[in-house]
Protein backbone atom coordinates (compact mmCIF):
# COMPACT_ATOMS: atom_id res chain seq x y z
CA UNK A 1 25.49 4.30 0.87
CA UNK A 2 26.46 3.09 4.15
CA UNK A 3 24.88 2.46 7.47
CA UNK A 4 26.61 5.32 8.70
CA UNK A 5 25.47 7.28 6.07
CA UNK A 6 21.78 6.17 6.05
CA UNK A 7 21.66 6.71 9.87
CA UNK A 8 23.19 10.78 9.33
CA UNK A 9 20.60 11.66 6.60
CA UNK A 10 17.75 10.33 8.98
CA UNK A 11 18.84 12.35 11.48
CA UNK A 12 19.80 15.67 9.30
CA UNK A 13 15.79 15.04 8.10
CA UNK A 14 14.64 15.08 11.65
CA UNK A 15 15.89 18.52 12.69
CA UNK A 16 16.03 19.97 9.08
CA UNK A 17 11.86 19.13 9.37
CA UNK A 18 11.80 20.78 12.58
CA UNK A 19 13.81 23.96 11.95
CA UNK A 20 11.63 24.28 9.02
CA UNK A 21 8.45 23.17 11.13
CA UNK A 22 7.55 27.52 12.08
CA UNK A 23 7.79 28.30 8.09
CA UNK A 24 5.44 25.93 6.86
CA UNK A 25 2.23 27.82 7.58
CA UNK A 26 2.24 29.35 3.82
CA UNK A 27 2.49 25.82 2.40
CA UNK A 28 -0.80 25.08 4.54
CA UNK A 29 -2.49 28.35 3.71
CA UNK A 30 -1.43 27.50 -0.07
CA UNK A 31 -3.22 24.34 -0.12
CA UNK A 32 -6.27 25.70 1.91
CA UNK A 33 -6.47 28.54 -1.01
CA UNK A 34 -6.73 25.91 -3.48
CA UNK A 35 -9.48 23.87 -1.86
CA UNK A 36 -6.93 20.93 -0.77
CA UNK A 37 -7.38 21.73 3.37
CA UNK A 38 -10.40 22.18 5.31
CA UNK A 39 -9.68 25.63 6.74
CA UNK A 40 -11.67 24.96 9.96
CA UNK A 41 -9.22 21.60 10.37
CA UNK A 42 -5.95 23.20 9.11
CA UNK A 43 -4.70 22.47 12.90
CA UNK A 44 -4.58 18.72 11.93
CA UNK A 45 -2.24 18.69 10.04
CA UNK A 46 0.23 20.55 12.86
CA UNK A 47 -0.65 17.61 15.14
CA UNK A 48 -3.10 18.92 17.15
CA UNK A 49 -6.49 16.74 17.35
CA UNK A 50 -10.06 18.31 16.96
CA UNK A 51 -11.54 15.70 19.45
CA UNK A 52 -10.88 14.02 22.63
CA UNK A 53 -9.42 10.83 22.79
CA UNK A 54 -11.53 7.87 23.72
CA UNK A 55 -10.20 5.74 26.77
CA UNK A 56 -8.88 2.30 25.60
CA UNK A 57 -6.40 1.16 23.26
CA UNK A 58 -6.89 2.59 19.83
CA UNK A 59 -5.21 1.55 16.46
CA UNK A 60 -3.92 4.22 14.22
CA UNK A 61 -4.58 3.31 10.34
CA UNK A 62 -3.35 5.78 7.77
CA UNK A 63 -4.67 5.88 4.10
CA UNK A 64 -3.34 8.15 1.71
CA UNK A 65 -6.30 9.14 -0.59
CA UNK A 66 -9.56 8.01 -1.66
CA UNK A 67 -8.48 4.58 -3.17
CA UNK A 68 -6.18 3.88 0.13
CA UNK A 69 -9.28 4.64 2.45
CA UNK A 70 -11.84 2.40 0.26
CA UNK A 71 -9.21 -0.69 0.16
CA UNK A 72 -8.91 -0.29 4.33
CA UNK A 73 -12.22 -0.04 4.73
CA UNK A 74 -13.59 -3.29 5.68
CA UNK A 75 -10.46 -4.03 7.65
CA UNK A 76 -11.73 -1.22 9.49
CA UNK A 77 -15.08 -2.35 10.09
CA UNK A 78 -13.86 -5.21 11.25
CA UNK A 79 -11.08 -4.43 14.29
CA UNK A 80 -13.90 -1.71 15.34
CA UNK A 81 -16.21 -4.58 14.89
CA UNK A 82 -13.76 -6.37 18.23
CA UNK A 83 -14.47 -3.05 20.15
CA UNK A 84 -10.92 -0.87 19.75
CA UNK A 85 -11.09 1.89 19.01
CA UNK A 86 -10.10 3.19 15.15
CA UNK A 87 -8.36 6.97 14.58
CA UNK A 88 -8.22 7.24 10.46
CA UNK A 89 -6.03 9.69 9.27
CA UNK A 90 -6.22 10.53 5.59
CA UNK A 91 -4.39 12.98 3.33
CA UNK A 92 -7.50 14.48 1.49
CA UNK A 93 -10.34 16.69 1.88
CA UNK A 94 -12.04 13.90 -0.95
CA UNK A 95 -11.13 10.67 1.45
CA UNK A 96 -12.22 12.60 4.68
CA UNK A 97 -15.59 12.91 2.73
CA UNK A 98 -15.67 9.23 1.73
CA UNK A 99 -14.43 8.45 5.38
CA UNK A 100 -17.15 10.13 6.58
CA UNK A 101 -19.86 8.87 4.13
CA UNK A 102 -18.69 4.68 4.66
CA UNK A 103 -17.32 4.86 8.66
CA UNK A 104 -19.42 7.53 10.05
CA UNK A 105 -19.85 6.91 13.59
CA UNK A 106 -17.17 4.10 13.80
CA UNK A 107 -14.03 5.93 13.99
CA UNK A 108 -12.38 8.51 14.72
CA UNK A 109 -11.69 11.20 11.42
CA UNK A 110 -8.25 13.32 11.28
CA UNK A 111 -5.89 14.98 8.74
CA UNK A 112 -2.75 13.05 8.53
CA UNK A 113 -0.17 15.41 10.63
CA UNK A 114 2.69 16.74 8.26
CA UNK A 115 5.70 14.74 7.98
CA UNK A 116 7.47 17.30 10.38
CA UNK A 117 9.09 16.02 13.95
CA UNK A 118 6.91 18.36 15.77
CA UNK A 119 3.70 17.70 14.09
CA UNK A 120 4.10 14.08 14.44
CA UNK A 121 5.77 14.04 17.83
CA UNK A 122 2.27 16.55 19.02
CA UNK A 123 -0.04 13.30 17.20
CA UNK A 124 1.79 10.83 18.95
CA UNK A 125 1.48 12.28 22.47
CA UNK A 126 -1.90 13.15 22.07
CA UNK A 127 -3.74 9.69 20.71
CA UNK A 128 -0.76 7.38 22.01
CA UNK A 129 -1.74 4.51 19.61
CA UNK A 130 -1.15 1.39 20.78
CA UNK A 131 -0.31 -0.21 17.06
CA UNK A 132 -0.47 1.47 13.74
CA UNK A 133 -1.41 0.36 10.33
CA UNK A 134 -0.27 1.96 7.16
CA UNK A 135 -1.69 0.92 3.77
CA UNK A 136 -0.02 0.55 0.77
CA UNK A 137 3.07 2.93 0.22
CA UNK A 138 3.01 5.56 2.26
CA UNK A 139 6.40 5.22 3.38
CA UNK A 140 7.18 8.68 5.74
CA UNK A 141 10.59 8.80 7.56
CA UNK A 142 9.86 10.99 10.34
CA UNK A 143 6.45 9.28 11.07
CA UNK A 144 8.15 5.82 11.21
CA UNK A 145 10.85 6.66 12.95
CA UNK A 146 9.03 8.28 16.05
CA UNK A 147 7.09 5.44 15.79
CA UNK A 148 9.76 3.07 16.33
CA UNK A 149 11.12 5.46 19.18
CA UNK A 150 7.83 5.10 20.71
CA UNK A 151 8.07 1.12 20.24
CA UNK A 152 4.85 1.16 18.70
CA UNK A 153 3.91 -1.81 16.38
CA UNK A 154 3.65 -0.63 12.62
CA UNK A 155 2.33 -2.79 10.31
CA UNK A 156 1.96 -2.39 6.33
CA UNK A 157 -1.07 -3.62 5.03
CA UNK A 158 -1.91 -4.00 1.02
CA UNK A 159 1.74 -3.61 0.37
CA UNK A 160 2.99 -2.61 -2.88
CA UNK A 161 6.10 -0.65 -4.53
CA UNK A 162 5.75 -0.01 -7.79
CA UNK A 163 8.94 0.03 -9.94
CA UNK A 164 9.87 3.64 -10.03
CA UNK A 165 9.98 3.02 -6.24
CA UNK A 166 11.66 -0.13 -5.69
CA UNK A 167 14.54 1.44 -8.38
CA UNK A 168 14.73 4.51 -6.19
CA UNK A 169 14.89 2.64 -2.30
CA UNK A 170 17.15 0.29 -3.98
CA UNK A 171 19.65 2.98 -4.62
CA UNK A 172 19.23 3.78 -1.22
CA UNK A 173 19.60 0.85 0.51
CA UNK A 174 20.85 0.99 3.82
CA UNK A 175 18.38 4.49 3.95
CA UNK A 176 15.66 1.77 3.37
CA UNK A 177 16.84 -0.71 5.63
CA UNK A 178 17.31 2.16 8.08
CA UNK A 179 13.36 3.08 7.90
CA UNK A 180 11.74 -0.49 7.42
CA UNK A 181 13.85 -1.92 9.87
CA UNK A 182 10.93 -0.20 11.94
CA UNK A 183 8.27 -2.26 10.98
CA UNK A 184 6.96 -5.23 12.60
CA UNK A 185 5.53 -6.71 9.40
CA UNK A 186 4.71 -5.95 6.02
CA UNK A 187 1.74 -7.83 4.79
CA UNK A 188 2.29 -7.29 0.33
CA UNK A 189 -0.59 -7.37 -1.84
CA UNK A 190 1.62 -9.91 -4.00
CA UNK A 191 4.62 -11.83 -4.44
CA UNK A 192 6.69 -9.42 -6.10
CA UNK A 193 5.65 -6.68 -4.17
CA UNK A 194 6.88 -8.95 -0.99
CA UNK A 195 10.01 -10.14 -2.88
CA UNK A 196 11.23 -6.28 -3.15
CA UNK A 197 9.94 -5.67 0.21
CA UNK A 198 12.57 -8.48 1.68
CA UNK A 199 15.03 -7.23 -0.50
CA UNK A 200 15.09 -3.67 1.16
CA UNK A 201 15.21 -4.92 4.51
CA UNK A 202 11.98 -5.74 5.83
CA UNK A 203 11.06 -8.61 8.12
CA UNK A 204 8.50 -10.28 8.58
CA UNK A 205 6.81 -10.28 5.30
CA UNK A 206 3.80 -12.34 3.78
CA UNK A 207 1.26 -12.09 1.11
CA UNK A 208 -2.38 -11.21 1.27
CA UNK A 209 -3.60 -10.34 -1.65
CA UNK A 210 -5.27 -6.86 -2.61
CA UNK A 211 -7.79 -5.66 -0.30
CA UNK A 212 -9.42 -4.10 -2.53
CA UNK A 213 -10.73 -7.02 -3.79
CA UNK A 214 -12.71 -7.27 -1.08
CA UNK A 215 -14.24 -4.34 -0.76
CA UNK A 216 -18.58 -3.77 -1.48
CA UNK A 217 -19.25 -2.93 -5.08
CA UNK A 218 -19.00 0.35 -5.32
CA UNK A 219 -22.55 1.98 -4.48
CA UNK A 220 -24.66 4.30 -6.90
CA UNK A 221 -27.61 6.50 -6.09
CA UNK A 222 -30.63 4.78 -7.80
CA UNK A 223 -32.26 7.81 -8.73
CA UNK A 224 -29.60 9.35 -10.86
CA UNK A 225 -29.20 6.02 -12.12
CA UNK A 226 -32.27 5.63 -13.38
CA UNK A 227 -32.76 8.74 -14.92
CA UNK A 228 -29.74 8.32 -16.26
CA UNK A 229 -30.43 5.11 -17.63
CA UNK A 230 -33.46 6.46 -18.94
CA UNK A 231 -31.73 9.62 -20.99
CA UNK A 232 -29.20 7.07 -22.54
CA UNK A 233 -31.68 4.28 -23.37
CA UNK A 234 -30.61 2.10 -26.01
CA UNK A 235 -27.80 4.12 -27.22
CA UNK A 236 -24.45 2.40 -27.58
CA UNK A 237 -22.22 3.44 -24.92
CA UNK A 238 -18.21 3.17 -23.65
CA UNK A 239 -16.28 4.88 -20.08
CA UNK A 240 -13.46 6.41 -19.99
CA UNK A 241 -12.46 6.35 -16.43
CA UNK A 242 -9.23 7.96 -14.39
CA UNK A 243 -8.00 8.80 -17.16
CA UNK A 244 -4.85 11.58 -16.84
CA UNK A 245 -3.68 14.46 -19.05
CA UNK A 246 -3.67 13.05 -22.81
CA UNK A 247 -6.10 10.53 -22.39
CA UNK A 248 -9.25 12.67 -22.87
CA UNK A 249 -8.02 13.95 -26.48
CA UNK A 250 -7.41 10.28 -27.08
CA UNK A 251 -11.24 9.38 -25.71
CA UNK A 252 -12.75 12.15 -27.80
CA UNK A 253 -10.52 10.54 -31.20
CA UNK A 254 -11.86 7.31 -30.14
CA UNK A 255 -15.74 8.47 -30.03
CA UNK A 256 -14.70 10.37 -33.61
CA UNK A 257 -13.68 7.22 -35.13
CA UNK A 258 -16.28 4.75 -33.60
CA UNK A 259 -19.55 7.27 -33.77
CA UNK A 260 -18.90 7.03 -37.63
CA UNK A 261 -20.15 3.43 -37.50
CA UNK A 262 -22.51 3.70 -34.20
CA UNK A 263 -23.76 6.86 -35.16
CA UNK A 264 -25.89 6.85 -31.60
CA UNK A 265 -22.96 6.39 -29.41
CA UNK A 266 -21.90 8.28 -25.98
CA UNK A 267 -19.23 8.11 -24.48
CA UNK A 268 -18.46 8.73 -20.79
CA UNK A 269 -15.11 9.99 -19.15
CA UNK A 270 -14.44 10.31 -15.48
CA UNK A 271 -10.81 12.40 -15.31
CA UNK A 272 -9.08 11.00 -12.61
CA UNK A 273 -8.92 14.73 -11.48
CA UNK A 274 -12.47 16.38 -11.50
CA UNK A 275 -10.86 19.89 -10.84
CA UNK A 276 -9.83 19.51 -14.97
CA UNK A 277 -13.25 19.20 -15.62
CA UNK A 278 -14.12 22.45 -17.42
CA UNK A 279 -10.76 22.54 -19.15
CA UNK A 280 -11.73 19.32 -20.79
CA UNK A 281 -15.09 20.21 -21.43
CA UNK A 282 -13.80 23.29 -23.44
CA UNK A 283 -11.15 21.30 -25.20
CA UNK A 284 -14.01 19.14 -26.62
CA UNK A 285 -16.50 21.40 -27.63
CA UNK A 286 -13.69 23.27 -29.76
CA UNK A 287 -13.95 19.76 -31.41
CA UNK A 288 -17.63 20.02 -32.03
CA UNK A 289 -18.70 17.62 -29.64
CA UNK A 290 -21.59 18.40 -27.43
CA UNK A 291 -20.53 17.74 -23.76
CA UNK A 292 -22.32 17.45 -20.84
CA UNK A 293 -21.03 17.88 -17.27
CA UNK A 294 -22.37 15.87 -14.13
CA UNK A 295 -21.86 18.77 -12.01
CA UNK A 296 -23.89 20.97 -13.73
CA UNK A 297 -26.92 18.85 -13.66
CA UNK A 298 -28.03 19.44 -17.31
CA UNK A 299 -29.94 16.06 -18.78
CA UNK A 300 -27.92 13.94 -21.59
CA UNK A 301 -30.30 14.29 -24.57
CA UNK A 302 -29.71 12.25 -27.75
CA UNK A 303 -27.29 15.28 -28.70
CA UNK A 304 -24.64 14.60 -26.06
CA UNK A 305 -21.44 13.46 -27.34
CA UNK A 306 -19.71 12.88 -23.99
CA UNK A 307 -20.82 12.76 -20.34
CA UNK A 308 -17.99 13.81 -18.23
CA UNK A 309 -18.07 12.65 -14.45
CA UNK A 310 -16.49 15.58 -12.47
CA UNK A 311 -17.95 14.25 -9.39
CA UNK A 312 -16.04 12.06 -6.66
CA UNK A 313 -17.38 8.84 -5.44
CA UNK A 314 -19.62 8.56 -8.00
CA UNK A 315 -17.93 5.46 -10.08
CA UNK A 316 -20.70 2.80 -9.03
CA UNK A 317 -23.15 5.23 -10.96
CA UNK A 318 -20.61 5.79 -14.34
CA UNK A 319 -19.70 2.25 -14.95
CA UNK A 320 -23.04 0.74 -14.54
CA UNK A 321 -24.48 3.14 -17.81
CA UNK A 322 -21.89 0.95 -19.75
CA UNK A 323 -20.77 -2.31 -20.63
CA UNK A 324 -17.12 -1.31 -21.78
CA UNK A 325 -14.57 0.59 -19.94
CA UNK A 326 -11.03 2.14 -20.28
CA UNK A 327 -9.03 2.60 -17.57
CA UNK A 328 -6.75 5.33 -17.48
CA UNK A 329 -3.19 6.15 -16.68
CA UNK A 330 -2.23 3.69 -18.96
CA UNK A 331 -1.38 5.01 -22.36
CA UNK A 332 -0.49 8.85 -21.83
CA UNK A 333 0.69 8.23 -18.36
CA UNK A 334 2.20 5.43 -16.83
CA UNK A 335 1.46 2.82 -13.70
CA UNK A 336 -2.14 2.42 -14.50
CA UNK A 337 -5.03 2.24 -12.38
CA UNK A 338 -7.16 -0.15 -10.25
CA UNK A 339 -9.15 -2.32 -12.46
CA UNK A 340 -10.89 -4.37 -10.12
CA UNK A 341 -14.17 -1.51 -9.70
CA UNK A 342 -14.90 -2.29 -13.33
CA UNK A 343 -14.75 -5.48 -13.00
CA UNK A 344 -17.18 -6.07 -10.28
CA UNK A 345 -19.46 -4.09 -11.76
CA UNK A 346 -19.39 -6.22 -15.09
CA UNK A 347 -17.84 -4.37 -17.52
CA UNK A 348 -15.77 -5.69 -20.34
CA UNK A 349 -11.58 -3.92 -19.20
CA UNK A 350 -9.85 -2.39 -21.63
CA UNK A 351 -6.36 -0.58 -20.42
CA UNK A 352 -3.05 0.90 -22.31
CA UNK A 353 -0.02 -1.77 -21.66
CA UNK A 354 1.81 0.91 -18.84
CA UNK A 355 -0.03 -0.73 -15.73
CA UNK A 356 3.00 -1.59 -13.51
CA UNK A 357 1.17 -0.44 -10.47
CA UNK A 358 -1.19 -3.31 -10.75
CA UNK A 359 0.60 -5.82 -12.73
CA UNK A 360 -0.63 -9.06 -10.66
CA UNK A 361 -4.35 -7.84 -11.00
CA UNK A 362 -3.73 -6.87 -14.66
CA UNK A 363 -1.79 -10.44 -15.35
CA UNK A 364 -4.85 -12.35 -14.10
CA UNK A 365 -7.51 -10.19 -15.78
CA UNK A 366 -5.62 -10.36 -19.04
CA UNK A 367 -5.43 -14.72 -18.43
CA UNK A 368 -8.46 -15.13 -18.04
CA UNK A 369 -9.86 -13.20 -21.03
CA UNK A 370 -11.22 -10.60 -19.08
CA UNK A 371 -9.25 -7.54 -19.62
CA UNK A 372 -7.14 -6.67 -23.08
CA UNK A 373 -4.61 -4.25 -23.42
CA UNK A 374 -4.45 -1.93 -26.47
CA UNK A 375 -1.02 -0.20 -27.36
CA UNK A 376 -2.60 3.05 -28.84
CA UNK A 377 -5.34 5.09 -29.38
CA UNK A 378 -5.89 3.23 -33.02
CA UNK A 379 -5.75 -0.21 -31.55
CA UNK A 380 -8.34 1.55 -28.37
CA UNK A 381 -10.51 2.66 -31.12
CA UNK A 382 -10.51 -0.76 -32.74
CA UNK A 383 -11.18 -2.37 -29.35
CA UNK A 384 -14.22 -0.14 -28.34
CA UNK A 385 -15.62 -0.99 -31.92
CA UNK A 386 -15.43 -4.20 -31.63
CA UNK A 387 -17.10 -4.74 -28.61
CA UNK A 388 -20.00 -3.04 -29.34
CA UNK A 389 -20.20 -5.25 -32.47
CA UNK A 390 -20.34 -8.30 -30.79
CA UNK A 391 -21.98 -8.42 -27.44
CA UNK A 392 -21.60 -11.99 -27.21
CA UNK A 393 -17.43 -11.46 -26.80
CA UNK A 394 -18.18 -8.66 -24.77
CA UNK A 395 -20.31 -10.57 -22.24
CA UNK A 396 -17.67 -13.44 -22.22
CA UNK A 397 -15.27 -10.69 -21.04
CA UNK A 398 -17.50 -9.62 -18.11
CA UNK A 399 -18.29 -12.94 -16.72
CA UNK A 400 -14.43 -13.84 -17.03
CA UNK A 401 -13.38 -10.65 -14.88
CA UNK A 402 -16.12 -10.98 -12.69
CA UNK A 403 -14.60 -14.81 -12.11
CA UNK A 404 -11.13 -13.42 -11.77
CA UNK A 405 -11.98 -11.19 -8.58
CA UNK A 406 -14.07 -13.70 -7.51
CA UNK A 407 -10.85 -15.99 -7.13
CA UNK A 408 -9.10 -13.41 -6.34
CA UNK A 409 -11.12 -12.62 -2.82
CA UNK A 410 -9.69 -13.88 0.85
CA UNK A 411 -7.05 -10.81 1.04
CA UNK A 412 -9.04 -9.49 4.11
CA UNK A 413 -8.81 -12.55 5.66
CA UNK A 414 -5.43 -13.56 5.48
CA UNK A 415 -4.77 -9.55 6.21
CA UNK A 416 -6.95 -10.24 9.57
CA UNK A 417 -4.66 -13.21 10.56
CA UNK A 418 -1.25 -11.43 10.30
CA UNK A 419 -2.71 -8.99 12.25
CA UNK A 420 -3.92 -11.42 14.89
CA UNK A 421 -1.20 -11.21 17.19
CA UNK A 422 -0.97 -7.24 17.37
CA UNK A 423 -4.77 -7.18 18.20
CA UNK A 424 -5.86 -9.57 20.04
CA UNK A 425 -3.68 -8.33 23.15
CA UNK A 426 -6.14 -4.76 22.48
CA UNK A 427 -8.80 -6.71 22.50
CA UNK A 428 -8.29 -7.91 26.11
CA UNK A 429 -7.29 -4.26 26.87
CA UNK A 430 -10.45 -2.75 25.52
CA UNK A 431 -12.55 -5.31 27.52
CA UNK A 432 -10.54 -4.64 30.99
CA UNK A 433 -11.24 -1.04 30.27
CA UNK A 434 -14.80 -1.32 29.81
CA UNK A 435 -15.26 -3.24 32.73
CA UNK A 436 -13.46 -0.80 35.28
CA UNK A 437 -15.75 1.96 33.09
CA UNK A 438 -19.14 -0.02 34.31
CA UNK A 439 -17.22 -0.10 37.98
CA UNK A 440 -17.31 3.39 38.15
């Protein structure tokens, strides 16, 4: 594809997105309808803000979801920490809740405007950002490019492209070098990711590290935990978490197989999607498994056969009933997820060998001993077994992964730096402001 090219389908996606811009109101009032859009906020997502804007310079940072907004979250905390002012936009009614839960009070809350020239153009005008931050891959043409109209800084923070991605830019190349062309730096969460980065056009790019590395250990509510704790007691137990489609049927074969020898054992499974909750749990008790959700509040008795976590934000409270945990996405779907949250809070990482979204994290884990991969549900089964065997090899797993983030901390740091000379100019700004505030 050539420049020429690239340049023609960037602008046939501008005014295709705004002729289609009246017509999108059903798409909206789908999602509303199925619990992904606050109704009373739909008008977000056309652009238009629900509060005023404060006076200052304020920094735009976009997260995707509920992982995005937790990884950004202390870099948050700590440019509001310099006195600018923060406007988060997420994508989710479930990261709007955690947004509000970790940053109440600090920043500034709004939907993510569609991807639509006149929703993003009405944004723009409105909070006139003076530098925005993007995290990981949310790459959105229109957004960028009005952006770069505007001349405002974009930066990329926690980089990554994940293979399916870089294979799809790269057959798009000049379209890529068209878009990131537009940002003033990438900041990748590792070398690859920053190699592939370079190799689609952008400039400047450096390495941080993952952020969320650095984020708190994920919190729990010490009541349920404790009752929790006490219902369970001394029963062997193993997690199952964000797990996808397949990879429930393969938790509830695993707790089949293992229960025969640890006749007392539960297992727990947090679907990556709580919505699939009651599917699952009547999938399982066709099996003859007695199932317990967390939404419904009912107490795990020495009956329960599986504890399924349906609830979001509640991770700190699943993985610290258990020593041992699965993470999903890995052998009935592919990329993988985060396995850092497990291994903060000292459990022993198991994971199926499709992890490309995380390879670096998943390479050092697996180095050090502290994470093993398992190629199917037989080899899983074998795994889980074994661990609860020998707690010995199992604790040796937890203090190496707990090591391996330890080592693998500073990425908020060096994210801080590379920032540096976008902020500090705000900085200045905000103070100037405030002082002609006092003056009246």
């Amino acid at each position: 594809m050539s420049e020429g090219w690239a340049r023609a389908i960037l602008t046939t996606y501008r005014w295709t997105g705004a002729l289609a811009y009246p017509l999108i109101g059903g798409y909206v009032a789908l999602r509303v309808a199925k619990g992904k859009e606050e109704p009373a906020r739909r008008r977000e997502r056309y652009g238009r803000a629900s509060v005023p804007r404060p006076p200052g310079p304020v920094v735009w940072v976009h997260a995707a979801s509920v992982g995005e907004t937790s990884a950004v979250t202390p870099l948050i905390e700590r440019i509001s920490a310099l006195g600018i002012r923060v406007v988060l936009t997420t994508g989710t009614v479930t990261s709007a809740r955690l947004a509000e839960e970790r940053l109440k009070g600090r920043i500034i809350h709004q939907y993510v405007p569609l991807d639509l020239k006149p929703a993003v153009s009405r944004f723009l005008g409105y909070w006139n950002p003076d530098l925005a931050i993007i995290a990981e891959s949310e790459i959105w043409p229109m957004t960028i490019l009005e952006l770069g109209a505007r001349r405002v800084p974009q930066v990329l923070v926690n980089g990554r492209l994940s293979d399916r991605s870089f294979a799809a830019w790269k057959r798009r190349a000049s379209l890529a070098e068209a878009l990131f062309e537009n940002l003033a730096h990438v900041i990748a969460q590792s070398q690859a990711d920053a190699e592939r980065f370079r190799a689609l056009g952008a400039r400047p790019v450096t390495v941080s590290g993952n952020l969320k590395v650095d984020t708190q250990v994920p919190p729990a509510d010490q009541r349920s935990l404790r009752q929790l704790q006490t219902a369970i007691g001394k029963r062997g137990t193993w997690a199952a978490i964000s797990t996808h489609e397949g990879e429930e049927e393969i938790a509830c074969e695993v707790h089949e197989s293992v229960s025969r020898k640890h006749r007392d054992l539960l297992t727990i499974i947090v679907p990556r999607h709580p919505e699939r909750a009651q599917g699952l749990k009547a999938m399982m008790e066709a099996r003859g498994l007695n199932v317990v959700l967390r939404t419904e509040k009912s107490p795990v008795t020495p009956d329960t056969d599986v504890f399924i976590g349906d609830t979001i934000g509640e991770m700190g409270l699943y993985l610290r009933l258990t020593e041992i945990a699965f993470v999903g996405r890995s052998l009935a779907a592919e990329g993988g997820q985060n396995p850092l949250e497990p291994a903060v809070l000292r459990t022993a990482i198991l994971s199926g060998r499709n992890v490309q979204n995380f390879r670096d994290s998943y390479q050092r884990l697996v180095k050090s001993g502290g994470a093993k991969l398992v190629r199917d549900r037989k080899m899983l089964a074998g795994a889980v077994d074994f661990l609860l065997e020998h707690p010995t090899t199992r604790r040796g797993m937890i203090d190496a992964a707990e090591q391996t983030v330890g080592e693998m901390r500073g990425a908020l740091d060096r994210t801080m730096g590379a920032l540096d000379p976008y902020i500090r100019p705000l900085v200045l700004k905000a103070r100037l402001v405030e002082r002609e505030t006092k003056r009246g």
